[in-house]
C-alpha atoms as a PDB file:
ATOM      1  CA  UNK A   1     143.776  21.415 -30.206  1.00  0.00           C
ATOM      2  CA  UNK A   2     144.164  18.481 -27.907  1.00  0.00           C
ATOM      3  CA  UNK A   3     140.673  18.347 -27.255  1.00  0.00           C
ATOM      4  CA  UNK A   4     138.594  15.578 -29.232  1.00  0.00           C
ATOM      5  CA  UNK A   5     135.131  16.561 -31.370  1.00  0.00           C
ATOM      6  CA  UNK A   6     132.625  16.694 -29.239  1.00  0.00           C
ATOM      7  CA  UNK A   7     133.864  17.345 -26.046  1.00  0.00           C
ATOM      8  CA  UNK A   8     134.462  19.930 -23.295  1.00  0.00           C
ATOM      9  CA  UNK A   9     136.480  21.065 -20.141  1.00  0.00           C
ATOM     10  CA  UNK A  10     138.365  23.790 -18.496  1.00  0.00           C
ATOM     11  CA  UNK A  11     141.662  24.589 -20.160  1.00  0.00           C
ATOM     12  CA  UNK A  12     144.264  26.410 -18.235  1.00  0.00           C
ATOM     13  CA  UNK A  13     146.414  28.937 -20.616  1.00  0.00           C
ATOM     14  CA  UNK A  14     149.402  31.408 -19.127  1.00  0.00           C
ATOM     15  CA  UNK A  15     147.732  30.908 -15.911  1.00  0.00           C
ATOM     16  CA  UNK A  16     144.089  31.321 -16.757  1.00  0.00           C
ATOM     17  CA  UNK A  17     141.107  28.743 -16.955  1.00  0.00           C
ATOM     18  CA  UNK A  18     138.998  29.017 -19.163  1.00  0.00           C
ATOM     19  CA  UNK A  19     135.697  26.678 -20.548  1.00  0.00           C
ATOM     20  CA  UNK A  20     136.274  25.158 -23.727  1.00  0.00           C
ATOM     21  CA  UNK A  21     134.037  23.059 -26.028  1.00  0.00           C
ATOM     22  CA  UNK A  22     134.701  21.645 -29.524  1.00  0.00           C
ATOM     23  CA  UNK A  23     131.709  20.803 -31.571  1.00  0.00           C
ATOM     24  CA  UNK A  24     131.381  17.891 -34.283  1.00  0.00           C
ATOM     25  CA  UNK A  25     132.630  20.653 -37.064  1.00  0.00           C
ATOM     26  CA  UNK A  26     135.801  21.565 -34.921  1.00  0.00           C
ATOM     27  CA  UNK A  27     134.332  24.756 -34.044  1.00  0.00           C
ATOM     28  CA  UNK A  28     135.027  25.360 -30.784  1.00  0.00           C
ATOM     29  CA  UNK A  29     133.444  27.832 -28.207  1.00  0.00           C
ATOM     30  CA  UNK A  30     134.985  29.608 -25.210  1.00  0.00           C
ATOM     31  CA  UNK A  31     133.240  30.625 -21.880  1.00  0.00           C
ATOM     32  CA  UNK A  32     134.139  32.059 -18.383  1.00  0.00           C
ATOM     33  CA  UNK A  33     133.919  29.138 -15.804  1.00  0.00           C
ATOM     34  CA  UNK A  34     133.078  31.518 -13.510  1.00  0.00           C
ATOM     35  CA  UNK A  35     129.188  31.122 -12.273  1.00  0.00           C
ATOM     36  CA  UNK A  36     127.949  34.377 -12.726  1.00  0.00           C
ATOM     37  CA  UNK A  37     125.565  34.032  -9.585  1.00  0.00           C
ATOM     38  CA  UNK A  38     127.975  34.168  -6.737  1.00  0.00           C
ATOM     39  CA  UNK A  39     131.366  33.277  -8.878  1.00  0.00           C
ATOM     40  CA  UNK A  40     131.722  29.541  -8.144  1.00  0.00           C
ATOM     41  CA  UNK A  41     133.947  27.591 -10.631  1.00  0.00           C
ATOM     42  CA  UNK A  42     131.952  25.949 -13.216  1.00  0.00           C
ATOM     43  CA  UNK A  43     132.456  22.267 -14.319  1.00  0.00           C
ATOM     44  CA  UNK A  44     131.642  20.659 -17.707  1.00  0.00           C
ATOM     45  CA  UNK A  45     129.278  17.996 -17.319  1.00  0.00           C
ATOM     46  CA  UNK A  46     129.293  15.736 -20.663  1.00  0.00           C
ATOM     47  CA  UNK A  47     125.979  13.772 -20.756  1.00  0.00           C
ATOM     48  CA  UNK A  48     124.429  17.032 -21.529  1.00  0.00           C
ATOM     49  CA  UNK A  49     126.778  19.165 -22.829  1.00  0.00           C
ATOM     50  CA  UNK A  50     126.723  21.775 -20.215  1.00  0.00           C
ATOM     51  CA  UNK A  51     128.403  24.012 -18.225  1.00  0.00           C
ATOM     52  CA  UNK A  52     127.086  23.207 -14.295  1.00  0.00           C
ATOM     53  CA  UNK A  53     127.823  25.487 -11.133  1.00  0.00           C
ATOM     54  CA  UNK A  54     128.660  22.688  -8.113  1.00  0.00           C
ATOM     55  CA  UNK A  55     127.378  25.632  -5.766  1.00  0.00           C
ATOM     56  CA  UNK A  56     123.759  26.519  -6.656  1.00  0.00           C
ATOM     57  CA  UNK A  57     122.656  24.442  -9.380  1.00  0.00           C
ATOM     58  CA  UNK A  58     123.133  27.354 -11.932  1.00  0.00           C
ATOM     59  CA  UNK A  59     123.306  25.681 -16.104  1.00  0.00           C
ATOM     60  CA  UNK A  60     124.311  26.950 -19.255  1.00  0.00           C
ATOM     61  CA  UNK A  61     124.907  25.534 -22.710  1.00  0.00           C
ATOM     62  CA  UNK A  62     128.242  25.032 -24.350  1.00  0.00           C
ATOM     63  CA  UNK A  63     128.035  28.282 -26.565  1.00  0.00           C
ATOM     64  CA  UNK A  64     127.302  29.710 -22.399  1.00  0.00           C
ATOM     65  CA  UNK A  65     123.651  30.373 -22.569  1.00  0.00           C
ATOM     66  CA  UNK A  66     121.642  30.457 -19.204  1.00  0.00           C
ATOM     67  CA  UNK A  67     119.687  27.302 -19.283  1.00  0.00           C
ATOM     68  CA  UNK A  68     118.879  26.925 -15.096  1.00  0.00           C
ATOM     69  CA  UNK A  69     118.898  29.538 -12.297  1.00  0.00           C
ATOM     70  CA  UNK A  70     119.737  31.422  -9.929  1.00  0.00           C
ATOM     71  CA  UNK A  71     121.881  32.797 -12.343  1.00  0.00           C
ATOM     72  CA  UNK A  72     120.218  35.258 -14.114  1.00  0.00           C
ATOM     73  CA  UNK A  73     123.195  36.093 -17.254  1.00  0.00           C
ATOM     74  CA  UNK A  74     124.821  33.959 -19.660  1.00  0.00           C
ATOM     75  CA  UNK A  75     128.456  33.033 -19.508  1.00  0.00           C
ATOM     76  CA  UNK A  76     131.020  35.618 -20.523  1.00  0.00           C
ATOM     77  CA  UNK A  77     132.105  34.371 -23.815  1.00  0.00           C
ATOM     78  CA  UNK A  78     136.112  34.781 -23.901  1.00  0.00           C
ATOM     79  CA  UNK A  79     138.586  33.743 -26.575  1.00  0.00           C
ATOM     80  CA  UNK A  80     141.437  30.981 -27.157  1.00  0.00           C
ATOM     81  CA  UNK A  81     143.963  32.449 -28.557  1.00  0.00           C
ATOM     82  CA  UNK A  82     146.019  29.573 -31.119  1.00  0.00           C
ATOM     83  CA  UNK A  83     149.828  30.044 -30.990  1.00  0.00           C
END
């Protein structure tokens, strides 16, 4: 909820990360930030709104759709479960 319209970044809940973007609406989308190339943690990068592996140069959207290999899957979508 902390997270501003707009924006993304990995949230860490009970222990587990997980990639987290909040549109202009307030709908917000969840992803795995785990690359699923080779498994390298995933960073948001917010000029373009995407989710970009450090490793291999892998990209995906912020709903976790493949945009640049080697990858060859989108991103697991998870959910954020409110309390």
């Amino acid at each position: 909820e902390a997270l501003p319209a707009g924006h993304g970044g990995v949230v860490e809940r009970d222990g587990e990360k997980a990639g987290v973007y909040k549109d202009e609406r307030g709908e917000i989308y969840v992803v795995s930030t785990r690359c699923p190339h080779l498994g390298c943690q995933l960073e948001w990068n917010p000029d373009e709104k995407s989710w970009d592996c450090p490793c291999h140069g892998s990209r995906f959207d912020y709903k976790g759709k493949l945009i640049d290999n080697p990858a060859q899957e989108d991103l697991a979508q998870e959910t954020l479960e409110r309390r």
